[in-house]
N, C-alpha and C. Protein backbone atom coordinates (compact mmCIF):
# COMPACT_ATOMS: atom_id res chain seq x y z
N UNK A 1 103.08 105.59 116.48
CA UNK A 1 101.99 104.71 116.20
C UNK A 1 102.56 103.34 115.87
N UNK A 2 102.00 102.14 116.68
CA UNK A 2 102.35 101.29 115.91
C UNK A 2 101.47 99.80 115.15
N UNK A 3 100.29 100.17 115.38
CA UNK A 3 99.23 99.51 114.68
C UNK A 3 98.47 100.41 114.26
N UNK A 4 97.23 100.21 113.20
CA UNK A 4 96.17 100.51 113.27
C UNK A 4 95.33 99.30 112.73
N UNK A 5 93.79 98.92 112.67
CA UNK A 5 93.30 98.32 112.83
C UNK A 5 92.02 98.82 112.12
N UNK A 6 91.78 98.85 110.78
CA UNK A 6 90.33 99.66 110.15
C UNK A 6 89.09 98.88 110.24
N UNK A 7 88.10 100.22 110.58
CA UNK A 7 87.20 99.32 111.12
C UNK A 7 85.65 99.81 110.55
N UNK A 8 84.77 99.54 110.33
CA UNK A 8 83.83 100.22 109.16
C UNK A 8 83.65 101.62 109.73
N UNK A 9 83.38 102.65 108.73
CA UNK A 9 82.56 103.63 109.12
C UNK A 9 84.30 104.96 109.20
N UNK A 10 85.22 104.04 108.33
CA UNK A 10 86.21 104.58 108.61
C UNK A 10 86.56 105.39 109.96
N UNK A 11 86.51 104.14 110.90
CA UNK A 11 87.09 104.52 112.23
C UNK A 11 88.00 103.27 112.70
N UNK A 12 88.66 103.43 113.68
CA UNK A 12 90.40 102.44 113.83
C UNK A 12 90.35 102.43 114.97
N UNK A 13 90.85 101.48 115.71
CA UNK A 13 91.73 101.16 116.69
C UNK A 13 93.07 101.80 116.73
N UNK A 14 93.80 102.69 117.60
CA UNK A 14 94.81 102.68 117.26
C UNK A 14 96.12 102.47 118.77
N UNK A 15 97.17 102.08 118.39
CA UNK A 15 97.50 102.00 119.43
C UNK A 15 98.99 102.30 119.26
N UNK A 16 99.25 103.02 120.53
CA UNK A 16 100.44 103.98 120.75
C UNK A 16 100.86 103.71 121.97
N UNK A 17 102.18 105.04 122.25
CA UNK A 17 103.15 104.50 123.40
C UNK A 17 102.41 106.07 123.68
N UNK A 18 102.08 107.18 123.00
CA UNK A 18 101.68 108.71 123.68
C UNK A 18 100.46 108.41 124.32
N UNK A 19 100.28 109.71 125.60
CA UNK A 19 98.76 109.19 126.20
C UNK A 19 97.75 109.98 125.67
N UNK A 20 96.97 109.82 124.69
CA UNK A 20 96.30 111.32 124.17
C UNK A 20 94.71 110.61 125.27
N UNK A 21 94.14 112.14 124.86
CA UNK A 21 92.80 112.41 124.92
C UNK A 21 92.02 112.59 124.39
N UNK A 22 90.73 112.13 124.80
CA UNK A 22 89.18 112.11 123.57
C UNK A 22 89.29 113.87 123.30
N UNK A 23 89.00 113.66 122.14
CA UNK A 23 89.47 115.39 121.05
C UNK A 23 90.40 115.30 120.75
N UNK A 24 91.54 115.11 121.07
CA UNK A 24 93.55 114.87 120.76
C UNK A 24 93.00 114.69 119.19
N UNK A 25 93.67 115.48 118.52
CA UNK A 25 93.80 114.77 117.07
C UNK A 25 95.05 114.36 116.97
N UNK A 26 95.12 113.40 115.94
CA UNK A 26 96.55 112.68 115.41
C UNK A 26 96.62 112.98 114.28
N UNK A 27 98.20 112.64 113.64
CA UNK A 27 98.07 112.88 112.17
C UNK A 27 98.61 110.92 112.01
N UNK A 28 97.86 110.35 111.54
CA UNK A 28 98.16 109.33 110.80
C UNK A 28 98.87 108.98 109.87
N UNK A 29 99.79 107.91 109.69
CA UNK A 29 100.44 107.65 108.33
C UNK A 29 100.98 106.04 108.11
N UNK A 30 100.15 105.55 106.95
CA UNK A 30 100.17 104.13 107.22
C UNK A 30 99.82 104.11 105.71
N UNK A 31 100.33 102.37 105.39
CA UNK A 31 100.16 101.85 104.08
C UNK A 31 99.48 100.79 103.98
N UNK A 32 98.97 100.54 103.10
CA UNK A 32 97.81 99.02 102.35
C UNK A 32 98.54 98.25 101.97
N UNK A 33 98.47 96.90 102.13
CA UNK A 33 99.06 96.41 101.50
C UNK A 33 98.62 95.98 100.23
N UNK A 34 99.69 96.06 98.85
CA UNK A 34 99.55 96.29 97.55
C UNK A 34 98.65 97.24 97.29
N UNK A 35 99.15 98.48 98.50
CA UNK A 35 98.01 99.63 98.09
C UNK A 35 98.24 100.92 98.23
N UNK A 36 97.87 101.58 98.24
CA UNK A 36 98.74 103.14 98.62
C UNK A 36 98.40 103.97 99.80
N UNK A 37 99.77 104.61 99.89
CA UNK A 37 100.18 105.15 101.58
C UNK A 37 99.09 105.97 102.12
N UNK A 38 98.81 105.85 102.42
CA UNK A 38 97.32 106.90 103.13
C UNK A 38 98.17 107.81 104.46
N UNK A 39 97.80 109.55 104.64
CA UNK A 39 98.09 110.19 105.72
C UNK A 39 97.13 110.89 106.05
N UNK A 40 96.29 110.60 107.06
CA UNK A 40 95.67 111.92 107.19
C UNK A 40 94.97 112.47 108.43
N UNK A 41 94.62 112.98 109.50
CA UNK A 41 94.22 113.41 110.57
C UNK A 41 93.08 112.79 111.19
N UNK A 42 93.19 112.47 112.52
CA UNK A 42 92.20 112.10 113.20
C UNK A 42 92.04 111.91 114.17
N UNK A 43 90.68 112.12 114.97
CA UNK A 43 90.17 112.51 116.47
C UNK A 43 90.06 111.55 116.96
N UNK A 44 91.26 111.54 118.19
CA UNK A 44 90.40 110.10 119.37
C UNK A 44 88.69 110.58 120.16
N UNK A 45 88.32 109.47 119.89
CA UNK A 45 86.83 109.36 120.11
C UNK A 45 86.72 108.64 121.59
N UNK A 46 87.68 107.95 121.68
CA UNK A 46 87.58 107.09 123.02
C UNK A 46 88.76 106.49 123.46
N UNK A 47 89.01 106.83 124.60
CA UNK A 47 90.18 106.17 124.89
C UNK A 47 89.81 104.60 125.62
N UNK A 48 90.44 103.56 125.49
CA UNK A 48 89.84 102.00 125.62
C UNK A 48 90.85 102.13 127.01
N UNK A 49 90.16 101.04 127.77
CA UNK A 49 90.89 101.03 128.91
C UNK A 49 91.80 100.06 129.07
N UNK A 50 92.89 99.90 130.01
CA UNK A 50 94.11 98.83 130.25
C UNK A 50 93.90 97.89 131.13
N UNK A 51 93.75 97.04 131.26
CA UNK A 51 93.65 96.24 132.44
C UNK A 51 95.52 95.87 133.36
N UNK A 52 95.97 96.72 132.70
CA UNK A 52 97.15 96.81 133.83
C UNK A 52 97.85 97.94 133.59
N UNK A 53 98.72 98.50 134.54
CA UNK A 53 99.53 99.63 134.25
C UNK A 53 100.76 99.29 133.03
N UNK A 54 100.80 98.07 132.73
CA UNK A 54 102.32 97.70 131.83
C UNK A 54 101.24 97.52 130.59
N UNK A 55 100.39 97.73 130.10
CA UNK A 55 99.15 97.61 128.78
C UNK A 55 99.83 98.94 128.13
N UNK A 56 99.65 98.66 127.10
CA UNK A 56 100.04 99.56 125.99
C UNK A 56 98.61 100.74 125.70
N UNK A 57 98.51 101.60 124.95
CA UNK A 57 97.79 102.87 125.16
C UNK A 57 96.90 102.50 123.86
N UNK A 58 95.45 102.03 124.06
CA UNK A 58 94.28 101.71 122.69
C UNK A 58 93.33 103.35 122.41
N UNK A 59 93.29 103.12 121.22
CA UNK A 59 92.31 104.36 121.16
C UNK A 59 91.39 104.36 120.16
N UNK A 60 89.98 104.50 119.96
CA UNK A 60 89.38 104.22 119.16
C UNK A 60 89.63 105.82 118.47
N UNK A 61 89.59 106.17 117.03
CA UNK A 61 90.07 107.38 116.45
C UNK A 61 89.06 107.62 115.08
N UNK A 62 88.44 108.36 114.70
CA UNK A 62 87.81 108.72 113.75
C UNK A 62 88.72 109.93 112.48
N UNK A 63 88.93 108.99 111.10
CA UNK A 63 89.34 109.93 110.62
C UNK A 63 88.70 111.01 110.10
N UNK A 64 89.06 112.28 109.98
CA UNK A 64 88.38 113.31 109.84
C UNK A 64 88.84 113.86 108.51
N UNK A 65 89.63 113.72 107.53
CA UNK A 65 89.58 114.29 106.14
C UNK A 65 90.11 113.06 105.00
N UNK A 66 89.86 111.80 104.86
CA UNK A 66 90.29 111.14 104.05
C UNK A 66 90.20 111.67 103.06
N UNK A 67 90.79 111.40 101.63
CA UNK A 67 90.30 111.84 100.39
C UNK A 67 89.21 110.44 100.06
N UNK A 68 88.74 110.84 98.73
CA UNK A 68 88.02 109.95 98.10
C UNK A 68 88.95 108.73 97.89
N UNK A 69 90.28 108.61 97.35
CA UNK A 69 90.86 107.68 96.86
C UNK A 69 91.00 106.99 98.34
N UNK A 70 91.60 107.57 99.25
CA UNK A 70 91.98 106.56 100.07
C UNK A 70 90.64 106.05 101.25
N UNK A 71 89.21 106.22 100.81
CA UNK A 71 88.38 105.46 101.75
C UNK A 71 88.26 104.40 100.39
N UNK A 72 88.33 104.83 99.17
CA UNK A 72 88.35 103.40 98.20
C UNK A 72 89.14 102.63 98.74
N UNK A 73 90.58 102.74 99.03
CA UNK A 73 91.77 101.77 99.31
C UNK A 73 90.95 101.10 100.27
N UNK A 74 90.65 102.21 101.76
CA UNK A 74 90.06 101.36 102.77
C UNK A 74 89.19 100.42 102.92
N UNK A 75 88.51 100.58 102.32
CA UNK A 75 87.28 99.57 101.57
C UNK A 75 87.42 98.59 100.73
N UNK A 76 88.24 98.58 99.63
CA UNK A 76 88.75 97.92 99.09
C UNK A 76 89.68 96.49 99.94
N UNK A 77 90.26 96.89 101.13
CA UNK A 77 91.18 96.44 101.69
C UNK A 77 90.59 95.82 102.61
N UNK A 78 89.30 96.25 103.49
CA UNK A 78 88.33 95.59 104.33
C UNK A 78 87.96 94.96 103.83
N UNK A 79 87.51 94.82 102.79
CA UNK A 79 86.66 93.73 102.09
C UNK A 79 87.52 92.18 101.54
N UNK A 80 88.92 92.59 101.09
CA UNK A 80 89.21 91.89 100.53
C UNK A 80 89.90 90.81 102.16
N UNK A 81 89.92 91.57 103.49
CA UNK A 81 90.16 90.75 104.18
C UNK A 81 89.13 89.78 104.87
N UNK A 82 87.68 90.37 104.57
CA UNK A 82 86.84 90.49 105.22
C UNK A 82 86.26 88.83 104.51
N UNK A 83 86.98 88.59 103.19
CA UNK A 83 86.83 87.32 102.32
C UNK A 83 87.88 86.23 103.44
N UNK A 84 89.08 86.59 103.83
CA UNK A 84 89.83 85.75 103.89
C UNK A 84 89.12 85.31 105.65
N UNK A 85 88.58 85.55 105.93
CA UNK A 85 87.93 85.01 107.28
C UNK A 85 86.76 84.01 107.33
């Protein structure tokens, strides 16, 4: 994995070098900044398309077991970027 991209409704952009498929689950693992490491599983919902064969692999992904603490982080973290725009 080498982005993700949070997006309301705790669902992401994510984008990789593997080719998965809508159902493929992933296991996620990524950090907040000044915030804590979040890991946790989730279903590509859609795979986004490339407009060339050399495009890197987008996937829209729904997480499927956050805990409570870490949709706070997420939220917490949307919002506070959601100021800087």
């Amino acid at each position: 994995m080498k982005k993700v991209i949070i997006a309301e409704d705790v669902k992401a952009i994510l984008e990789a070098d593997a080719i998965l498929f809508e159902g493929d689950t992933v296991r996620c693992s990524f950090s907040l900044p000044d915030s804590m490491h979040i890991t946790a599983n989730a279903e590509v919902v859609r795979v986004l398309p490339e407009d060339t064969e050399h495009d890197t692999n987008w996937y829209a992904i729904k997480f499927t077991d956050l805990s409570a603490d870490a949709i706070s982080a997420i939220e917490a973290f949307v919002n506070k970027e959601c100021q800087h725009t």
